[in-house]
PDB file of N, CA and C in Angstrom:
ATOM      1  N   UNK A   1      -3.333  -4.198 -14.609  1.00  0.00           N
ATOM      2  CA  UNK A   1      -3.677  -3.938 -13.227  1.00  0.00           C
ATOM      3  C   UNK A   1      -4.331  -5.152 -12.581  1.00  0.00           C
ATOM      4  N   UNK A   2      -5.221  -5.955 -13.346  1.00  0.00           N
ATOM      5  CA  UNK A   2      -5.858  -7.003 -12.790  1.00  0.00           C
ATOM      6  C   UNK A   2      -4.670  -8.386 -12.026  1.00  0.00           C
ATOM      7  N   UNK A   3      -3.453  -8.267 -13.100  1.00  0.00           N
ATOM      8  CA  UNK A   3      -2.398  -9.184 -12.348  1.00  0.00           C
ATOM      9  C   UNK A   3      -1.920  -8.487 -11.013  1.00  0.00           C
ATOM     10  N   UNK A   4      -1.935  -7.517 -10.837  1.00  0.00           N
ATOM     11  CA  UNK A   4      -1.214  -6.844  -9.641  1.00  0.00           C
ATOM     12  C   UNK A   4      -2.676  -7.010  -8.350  1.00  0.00           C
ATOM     13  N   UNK A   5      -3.453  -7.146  -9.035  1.00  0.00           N
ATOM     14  CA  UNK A   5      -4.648  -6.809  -8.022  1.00  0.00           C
ATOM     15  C   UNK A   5      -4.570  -8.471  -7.809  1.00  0.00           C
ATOM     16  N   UNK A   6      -4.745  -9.204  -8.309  1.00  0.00           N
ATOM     17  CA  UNK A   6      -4.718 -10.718  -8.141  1.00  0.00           C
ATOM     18  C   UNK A   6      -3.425 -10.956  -6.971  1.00  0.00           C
ATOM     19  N   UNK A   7      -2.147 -10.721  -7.484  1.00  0.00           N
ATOM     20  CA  UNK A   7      -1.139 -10.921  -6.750  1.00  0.00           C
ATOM     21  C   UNK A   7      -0.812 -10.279  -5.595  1.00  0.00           C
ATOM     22  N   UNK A   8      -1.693  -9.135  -4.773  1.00  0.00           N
ATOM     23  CA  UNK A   8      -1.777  -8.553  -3.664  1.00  0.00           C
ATOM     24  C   UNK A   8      -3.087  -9.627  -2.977  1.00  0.00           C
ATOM     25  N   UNK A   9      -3.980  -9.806  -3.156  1.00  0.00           N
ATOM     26  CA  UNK A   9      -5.127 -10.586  -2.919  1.00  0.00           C
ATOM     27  C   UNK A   9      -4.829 -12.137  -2.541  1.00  0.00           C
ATOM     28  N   UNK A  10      -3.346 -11.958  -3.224  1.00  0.00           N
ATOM     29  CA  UNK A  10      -3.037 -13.426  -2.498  1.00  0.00           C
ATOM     30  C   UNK A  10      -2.248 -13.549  -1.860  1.00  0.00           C
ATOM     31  N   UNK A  11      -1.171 -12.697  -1.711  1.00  0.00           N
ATOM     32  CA  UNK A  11      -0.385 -12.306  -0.801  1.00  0.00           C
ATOM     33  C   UNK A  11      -0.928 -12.042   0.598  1.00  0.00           C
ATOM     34  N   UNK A  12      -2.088 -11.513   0.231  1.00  0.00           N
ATOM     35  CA  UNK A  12      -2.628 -10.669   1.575  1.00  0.00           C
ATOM     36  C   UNK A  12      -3.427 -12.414   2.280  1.00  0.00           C
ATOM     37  N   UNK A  13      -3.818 -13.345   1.668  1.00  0.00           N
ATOM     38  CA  UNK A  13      -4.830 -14.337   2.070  1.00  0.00           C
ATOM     39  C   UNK A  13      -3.688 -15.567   2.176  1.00  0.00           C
ATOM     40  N   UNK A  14      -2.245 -15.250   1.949  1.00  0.00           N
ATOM     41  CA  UNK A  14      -0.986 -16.148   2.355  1.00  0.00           C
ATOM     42  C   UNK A  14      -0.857 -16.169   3.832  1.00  0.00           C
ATOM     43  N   UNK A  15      -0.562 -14.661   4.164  1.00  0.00           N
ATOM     44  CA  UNK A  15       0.107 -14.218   4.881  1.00  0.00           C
ATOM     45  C   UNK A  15      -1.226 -13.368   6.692  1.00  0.00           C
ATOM     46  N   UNK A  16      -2.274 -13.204   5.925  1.00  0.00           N
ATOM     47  CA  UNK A  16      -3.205 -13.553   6.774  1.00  0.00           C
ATOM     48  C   UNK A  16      -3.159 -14.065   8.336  1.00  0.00           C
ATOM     49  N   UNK A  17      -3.274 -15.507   7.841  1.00  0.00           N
ATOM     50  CA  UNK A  17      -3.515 -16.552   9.032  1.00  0.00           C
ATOM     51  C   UNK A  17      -2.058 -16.399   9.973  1.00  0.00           C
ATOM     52  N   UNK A  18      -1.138 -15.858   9.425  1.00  0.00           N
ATOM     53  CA  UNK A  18       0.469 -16.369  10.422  1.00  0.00           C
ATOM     54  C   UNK A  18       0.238 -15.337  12.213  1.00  0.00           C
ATOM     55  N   UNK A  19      -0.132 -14.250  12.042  1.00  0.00           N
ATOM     56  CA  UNK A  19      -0.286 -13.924  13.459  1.00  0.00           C
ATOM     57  C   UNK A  19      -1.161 -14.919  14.340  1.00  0.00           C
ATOM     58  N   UNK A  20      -2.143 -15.519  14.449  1.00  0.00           N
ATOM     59  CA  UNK A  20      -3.162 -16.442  14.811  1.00  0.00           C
ATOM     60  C   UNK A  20      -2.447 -17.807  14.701  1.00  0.00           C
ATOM     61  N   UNK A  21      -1.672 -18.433  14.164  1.00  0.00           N
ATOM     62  CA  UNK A  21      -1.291 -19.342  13.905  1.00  0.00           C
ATOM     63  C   UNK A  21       0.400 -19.379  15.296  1.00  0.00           C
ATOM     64  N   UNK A  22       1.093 -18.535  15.071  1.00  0.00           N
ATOM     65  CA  UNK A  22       2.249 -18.650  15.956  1.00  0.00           C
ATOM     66  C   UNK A  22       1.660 -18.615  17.407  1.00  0.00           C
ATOM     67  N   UNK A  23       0.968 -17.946  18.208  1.00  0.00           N
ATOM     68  CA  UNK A  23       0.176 -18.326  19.224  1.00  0.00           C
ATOM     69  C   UNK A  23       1.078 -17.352  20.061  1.00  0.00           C
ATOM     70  N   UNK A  24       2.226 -16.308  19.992  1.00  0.00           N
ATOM     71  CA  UNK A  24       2.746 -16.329  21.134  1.00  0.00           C
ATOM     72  C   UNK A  24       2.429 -14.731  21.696  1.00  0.00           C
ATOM     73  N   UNK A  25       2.575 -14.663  22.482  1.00  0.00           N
ATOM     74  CA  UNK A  25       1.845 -13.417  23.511  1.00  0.00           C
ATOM     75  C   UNK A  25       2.231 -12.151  22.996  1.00  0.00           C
ATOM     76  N   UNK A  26       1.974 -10.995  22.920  1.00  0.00           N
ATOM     77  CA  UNK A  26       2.737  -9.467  22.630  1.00  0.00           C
ATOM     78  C   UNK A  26       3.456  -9.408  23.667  1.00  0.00           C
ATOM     79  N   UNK A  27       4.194  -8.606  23.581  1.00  0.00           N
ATOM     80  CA  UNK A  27       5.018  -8.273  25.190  1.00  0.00           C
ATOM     81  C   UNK A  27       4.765  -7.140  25.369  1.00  0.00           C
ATOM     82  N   UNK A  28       4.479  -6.949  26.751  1.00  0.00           N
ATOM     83  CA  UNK A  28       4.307  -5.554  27.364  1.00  0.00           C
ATOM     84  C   UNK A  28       4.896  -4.456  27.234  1.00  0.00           C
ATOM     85  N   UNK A  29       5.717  -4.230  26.893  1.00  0.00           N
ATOM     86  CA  UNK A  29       6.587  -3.135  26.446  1.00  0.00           C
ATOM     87  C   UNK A  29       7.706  -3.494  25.348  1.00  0.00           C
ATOM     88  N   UNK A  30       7.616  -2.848  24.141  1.00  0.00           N
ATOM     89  CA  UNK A  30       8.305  -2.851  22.915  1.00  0.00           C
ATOM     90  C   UNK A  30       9.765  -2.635  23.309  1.00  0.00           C
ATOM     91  N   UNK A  31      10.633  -3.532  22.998  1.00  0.00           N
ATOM     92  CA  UNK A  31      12.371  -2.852  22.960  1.00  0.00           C
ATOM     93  C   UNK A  31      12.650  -1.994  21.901  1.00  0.00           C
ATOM     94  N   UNK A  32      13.312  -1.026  22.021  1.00  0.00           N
ATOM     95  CA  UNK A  32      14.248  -0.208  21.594  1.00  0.00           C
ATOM     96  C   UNK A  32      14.596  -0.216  20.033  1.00  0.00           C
ATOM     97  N   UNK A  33      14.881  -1.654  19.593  1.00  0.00           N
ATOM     98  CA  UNK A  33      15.172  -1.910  18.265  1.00  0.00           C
ATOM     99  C   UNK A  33      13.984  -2.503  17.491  1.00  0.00           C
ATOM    100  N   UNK A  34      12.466  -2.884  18.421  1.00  0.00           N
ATOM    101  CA  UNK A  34      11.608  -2.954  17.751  1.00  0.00           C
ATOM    102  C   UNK A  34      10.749  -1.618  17.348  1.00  0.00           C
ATOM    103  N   UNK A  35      10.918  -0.513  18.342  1.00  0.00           N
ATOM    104  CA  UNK A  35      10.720   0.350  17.600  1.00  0.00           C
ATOM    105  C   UNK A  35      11.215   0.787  16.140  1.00  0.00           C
ATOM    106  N   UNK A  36      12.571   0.918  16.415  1.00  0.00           N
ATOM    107  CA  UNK A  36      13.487   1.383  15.203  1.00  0.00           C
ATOM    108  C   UNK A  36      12.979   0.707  13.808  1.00  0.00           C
ATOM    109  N   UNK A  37      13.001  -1.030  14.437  1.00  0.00           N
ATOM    110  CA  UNK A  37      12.506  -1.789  12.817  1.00  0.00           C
ATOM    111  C   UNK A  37      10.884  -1.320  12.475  1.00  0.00           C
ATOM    112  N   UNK A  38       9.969  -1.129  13.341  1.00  0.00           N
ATOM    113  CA  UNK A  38       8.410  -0.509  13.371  1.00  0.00           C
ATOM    114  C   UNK A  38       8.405   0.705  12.469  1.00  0.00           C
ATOM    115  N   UNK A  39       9.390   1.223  12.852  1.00  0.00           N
ATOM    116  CA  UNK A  39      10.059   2.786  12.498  1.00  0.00           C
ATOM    117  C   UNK A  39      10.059   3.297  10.846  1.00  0.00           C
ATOM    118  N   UNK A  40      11.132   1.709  10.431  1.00  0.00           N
ATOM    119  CA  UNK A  40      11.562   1.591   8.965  1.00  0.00           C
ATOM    120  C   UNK A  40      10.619   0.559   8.217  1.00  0.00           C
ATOM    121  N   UNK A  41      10.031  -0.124   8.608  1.00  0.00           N
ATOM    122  CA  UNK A  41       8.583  -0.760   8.073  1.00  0.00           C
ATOM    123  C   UNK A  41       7.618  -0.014   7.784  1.00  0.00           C
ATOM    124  N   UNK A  42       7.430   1.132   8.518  1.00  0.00           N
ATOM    125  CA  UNK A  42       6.020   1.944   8.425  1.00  0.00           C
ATOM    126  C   UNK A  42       6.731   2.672   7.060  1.00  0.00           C
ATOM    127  N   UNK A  43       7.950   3.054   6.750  1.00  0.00           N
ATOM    128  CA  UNK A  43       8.096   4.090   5.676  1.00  0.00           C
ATOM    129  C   UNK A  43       8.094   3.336   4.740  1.00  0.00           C
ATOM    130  N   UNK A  44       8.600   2.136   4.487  1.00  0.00           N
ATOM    131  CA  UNK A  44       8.978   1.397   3.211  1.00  0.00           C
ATOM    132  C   UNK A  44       7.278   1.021   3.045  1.00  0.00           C
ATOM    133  N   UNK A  45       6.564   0.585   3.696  1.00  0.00           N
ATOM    134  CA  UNK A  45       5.264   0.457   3.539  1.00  0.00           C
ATOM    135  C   UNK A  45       4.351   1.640   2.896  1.00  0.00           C
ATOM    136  N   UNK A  46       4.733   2.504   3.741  1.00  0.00           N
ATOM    137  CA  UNK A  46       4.010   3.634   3.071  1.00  0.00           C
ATOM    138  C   UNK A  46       4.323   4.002   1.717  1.00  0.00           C
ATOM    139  N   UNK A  47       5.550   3.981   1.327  1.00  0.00           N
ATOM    140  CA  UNK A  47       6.649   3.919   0.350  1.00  0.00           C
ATOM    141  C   UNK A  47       6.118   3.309  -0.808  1.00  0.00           C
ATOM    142  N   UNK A  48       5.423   2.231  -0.787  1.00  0.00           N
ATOM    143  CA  UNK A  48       5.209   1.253  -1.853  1.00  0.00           C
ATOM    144  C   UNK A  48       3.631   1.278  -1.925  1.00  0.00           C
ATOM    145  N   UNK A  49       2.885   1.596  -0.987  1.00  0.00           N
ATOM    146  CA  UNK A  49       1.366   2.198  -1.459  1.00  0.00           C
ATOM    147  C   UNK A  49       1.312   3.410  -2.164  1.00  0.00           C
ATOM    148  N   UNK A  50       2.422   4.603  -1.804  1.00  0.00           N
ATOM    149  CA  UNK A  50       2.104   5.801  -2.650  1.00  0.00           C
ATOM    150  C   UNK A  50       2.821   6.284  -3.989  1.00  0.00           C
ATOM    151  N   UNK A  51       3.924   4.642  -4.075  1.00  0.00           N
ATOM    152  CA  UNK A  51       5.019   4.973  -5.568  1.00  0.00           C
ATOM    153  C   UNK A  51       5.272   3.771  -6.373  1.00  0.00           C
ATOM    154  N   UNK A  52       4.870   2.123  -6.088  1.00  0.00           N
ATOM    155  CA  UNK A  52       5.410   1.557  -6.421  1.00  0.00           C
ATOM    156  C   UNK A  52       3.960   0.854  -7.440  1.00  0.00           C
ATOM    157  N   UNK A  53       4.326   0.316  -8.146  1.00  0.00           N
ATOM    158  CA  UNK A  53       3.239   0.182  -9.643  1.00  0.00           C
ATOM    159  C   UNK A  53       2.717  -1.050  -9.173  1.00  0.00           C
ATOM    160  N   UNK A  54       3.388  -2.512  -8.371  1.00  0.00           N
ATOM    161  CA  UNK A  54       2.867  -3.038  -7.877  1.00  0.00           C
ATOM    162  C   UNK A  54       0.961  -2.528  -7.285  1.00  0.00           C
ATOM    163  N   UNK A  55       0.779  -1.778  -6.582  1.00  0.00           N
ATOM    164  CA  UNK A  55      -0.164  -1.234  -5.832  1.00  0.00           C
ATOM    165  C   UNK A  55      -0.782  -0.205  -6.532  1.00  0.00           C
ATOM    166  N   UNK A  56      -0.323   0.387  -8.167  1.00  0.00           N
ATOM    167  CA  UNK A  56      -1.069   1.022  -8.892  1.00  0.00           C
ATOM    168  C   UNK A  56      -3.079   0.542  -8.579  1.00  0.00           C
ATOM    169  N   UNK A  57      -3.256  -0.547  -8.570  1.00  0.00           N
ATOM    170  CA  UNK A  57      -4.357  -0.563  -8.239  1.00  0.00           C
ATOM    171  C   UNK A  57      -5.508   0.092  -7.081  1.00  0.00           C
ATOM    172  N   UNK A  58      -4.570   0.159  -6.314  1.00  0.00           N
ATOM    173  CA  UNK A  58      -5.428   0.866  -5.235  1.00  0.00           C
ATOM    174  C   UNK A  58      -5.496   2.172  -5.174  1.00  0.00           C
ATOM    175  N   UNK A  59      -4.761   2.542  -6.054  1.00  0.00           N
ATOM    176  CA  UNK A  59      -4.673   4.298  -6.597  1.00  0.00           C
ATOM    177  C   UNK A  59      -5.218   4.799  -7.553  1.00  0.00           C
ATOM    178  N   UNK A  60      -5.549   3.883  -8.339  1.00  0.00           N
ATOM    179  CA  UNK A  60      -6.546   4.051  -9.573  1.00  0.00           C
ATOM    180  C   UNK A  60      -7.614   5.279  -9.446  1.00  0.00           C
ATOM    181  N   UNK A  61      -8.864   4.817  -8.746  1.00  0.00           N
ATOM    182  CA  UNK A  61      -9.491   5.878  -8.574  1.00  0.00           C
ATOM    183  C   UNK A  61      -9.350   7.065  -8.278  1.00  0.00           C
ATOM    184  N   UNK A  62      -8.279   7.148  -7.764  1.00  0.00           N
ATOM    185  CA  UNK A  62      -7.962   9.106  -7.170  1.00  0.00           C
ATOM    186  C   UNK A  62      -6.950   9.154  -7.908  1.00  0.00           C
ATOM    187  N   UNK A  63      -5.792   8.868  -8.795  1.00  0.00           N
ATOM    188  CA  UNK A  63      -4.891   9.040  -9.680  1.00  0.00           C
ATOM    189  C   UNK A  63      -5.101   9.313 -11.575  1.00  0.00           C
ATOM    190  N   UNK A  64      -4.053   9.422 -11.937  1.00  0.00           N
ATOM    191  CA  UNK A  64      -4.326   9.301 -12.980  1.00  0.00           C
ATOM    192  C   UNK A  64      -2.506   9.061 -13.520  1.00  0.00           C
ATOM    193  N   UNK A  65      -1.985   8.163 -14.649  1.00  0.00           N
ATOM    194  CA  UNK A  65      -1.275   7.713 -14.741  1.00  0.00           C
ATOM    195  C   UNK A  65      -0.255   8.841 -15.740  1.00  0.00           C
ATOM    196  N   UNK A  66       0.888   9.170 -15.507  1.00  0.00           N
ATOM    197  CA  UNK A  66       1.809  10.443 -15.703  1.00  0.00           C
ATOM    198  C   UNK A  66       2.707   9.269 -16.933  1.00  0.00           C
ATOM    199  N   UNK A  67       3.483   8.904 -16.025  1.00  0.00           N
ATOM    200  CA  UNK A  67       4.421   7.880 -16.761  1.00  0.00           C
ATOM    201  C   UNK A  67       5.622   6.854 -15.435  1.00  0.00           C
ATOM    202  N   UNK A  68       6.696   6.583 -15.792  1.00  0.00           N
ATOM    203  CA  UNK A  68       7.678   6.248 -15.093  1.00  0.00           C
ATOM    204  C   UNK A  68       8.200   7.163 -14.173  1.00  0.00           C
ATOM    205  N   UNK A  69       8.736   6.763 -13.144  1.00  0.00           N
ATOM    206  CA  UNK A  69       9.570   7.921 -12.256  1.00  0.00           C
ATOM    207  C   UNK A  69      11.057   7.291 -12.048  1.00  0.00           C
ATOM    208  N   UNK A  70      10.959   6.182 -11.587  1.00  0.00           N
ATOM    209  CA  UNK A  70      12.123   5.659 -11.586  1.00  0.00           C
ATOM    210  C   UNK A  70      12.366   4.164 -11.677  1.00  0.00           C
ATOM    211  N   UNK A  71      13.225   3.438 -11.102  1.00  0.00           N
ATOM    212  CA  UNK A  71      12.722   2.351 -10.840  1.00  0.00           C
ATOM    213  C   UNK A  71      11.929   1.064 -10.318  1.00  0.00           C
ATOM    214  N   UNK A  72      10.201   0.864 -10.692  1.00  0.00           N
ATOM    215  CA  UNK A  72       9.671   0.036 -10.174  1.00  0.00           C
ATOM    216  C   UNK A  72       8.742   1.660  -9.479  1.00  0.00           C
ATOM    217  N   UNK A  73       8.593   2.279  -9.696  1.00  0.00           N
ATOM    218  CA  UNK A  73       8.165   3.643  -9.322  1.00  0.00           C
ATOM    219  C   UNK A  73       7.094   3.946 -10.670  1.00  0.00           C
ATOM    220  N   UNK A  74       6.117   4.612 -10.369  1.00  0.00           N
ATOM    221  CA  UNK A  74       5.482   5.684 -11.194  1.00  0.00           C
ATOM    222  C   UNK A  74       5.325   6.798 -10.714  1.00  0.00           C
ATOM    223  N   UNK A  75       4.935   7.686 -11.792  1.00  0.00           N
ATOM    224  CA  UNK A  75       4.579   8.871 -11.357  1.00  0.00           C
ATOM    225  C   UNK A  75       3.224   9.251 -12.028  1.00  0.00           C
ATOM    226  N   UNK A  76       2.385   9.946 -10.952  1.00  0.00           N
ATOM    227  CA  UNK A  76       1.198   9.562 -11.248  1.00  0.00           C
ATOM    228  C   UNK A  76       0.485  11.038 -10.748  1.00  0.00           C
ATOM    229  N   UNK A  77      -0.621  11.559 -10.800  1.00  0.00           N
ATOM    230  CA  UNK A  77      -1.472  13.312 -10.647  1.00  0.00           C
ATOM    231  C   UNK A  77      -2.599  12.665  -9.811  1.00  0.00           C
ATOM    232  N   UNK A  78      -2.780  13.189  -9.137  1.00  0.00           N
ATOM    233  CA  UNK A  78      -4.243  13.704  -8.216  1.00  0.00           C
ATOM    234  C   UNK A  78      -5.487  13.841  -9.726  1.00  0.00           C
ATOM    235  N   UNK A  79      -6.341  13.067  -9.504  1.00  0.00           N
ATOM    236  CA  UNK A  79      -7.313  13.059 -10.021  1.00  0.00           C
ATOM    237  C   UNK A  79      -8.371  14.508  -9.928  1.00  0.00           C
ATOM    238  N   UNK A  80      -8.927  15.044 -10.890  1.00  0.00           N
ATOM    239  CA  UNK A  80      -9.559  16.692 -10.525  1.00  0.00           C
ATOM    240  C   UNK A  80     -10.756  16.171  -9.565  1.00  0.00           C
ATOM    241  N   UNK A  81     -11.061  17.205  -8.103  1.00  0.00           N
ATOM    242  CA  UNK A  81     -12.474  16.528  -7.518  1.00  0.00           C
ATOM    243  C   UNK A  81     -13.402  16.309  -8.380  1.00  0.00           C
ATOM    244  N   UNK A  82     -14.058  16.646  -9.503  1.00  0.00           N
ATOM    245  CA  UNK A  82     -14.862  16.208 -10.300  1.00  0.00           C
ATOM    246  C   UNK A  82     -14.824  14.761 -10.515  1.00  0.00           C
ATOM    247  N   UNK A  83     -13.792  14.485 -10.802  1.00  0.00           N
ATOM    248  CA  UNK A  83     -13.575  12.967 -11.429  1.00  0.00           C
ATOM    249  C   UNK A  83     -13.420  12.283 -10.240  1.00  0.00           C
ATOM    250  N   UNK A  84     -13.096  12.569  -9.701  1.00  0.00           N
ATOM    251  CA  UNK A  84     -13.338  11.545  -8.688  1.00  0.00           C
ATOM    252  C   UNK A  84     -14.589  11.350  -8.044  1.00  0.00           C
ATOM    253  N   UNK A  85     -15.407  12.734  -7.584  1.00  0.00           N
ATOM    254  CA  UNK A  85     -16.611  12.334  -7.085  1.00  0.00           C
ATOM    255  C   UNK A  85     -17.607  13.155  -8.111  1.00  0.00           C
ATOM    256  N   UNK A  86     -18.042  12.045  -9.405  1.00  0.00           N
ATOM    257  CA  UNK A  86     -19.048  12.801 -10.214  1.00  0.00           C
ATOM    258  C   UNK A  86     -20.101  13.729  -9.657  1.00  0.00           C
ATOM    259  N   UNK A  87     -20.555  12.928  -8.526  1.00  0.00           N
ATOM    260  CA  UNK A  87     -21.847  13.697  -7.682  1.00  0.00           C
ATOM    261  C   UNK A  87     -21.633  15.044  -7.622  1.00  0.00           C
ATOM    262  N   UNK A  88     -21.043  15.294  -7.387  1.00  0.00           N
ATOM    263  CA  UNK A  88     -20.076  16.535  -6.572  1.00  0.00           C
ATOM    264  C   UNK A  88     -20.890  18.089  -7.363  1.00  0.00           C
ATOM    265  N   UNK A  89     -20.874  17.544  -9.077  1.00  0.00           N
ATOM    266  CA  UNK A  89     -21.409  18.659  -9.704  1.00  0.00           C
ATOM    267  C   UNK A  89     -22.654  18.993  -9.994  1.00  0.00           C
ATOM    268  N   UNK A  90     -23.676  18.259  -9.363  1.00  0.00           N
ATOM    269  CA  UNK A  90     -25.035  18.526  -9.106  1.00  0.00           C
ATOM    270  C   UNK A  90     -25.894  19.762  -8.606  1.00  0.00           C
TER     271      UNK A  90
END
């Protein structure tokens, strides 16, 4: 997990600076096909925070590890509220 956590951490501090860096304005109203691509970015994104082993790290704490699901996929359980928030049973 520590290589995957390393290799998001740098990805994320690559890729960072490029909005700030191109300089060029938003436009006032989104076209048609930037929705659509907004559309299919938000799922594949979501897609790969809630299945792909890459990002096993950030799931750690509320997961618990099942096995394979498919390809580049895990499958993984909801952690019991106990375990996740020890406090909880006080």
């Amino acid at each position: 997990m520590g290589g995957y956590l390393a290799a998001m951490a740098g990805f994320g501090a690559y890729t960072a600076p490029w909005p700030r860096l191109r300089g060029r304005p938003l436009p006032e109203r989104p076209e048609p096909w930037d929705v659509v691509l907004t559309s299919v970015a938000t799922f594949r994104l979501s897609r790969l925070l809630s299945k792909a082993s890459v990002t096993s790290p950030l799931r750690a704490p509320f997961t618990r590890y099942v096995g394979p699901q498919g390809p580049a996929e895990l499958h993984e359980e909801a952690q019991p509220e106990t375990a996740r928030r020890p406090w909880a049973s006080w």
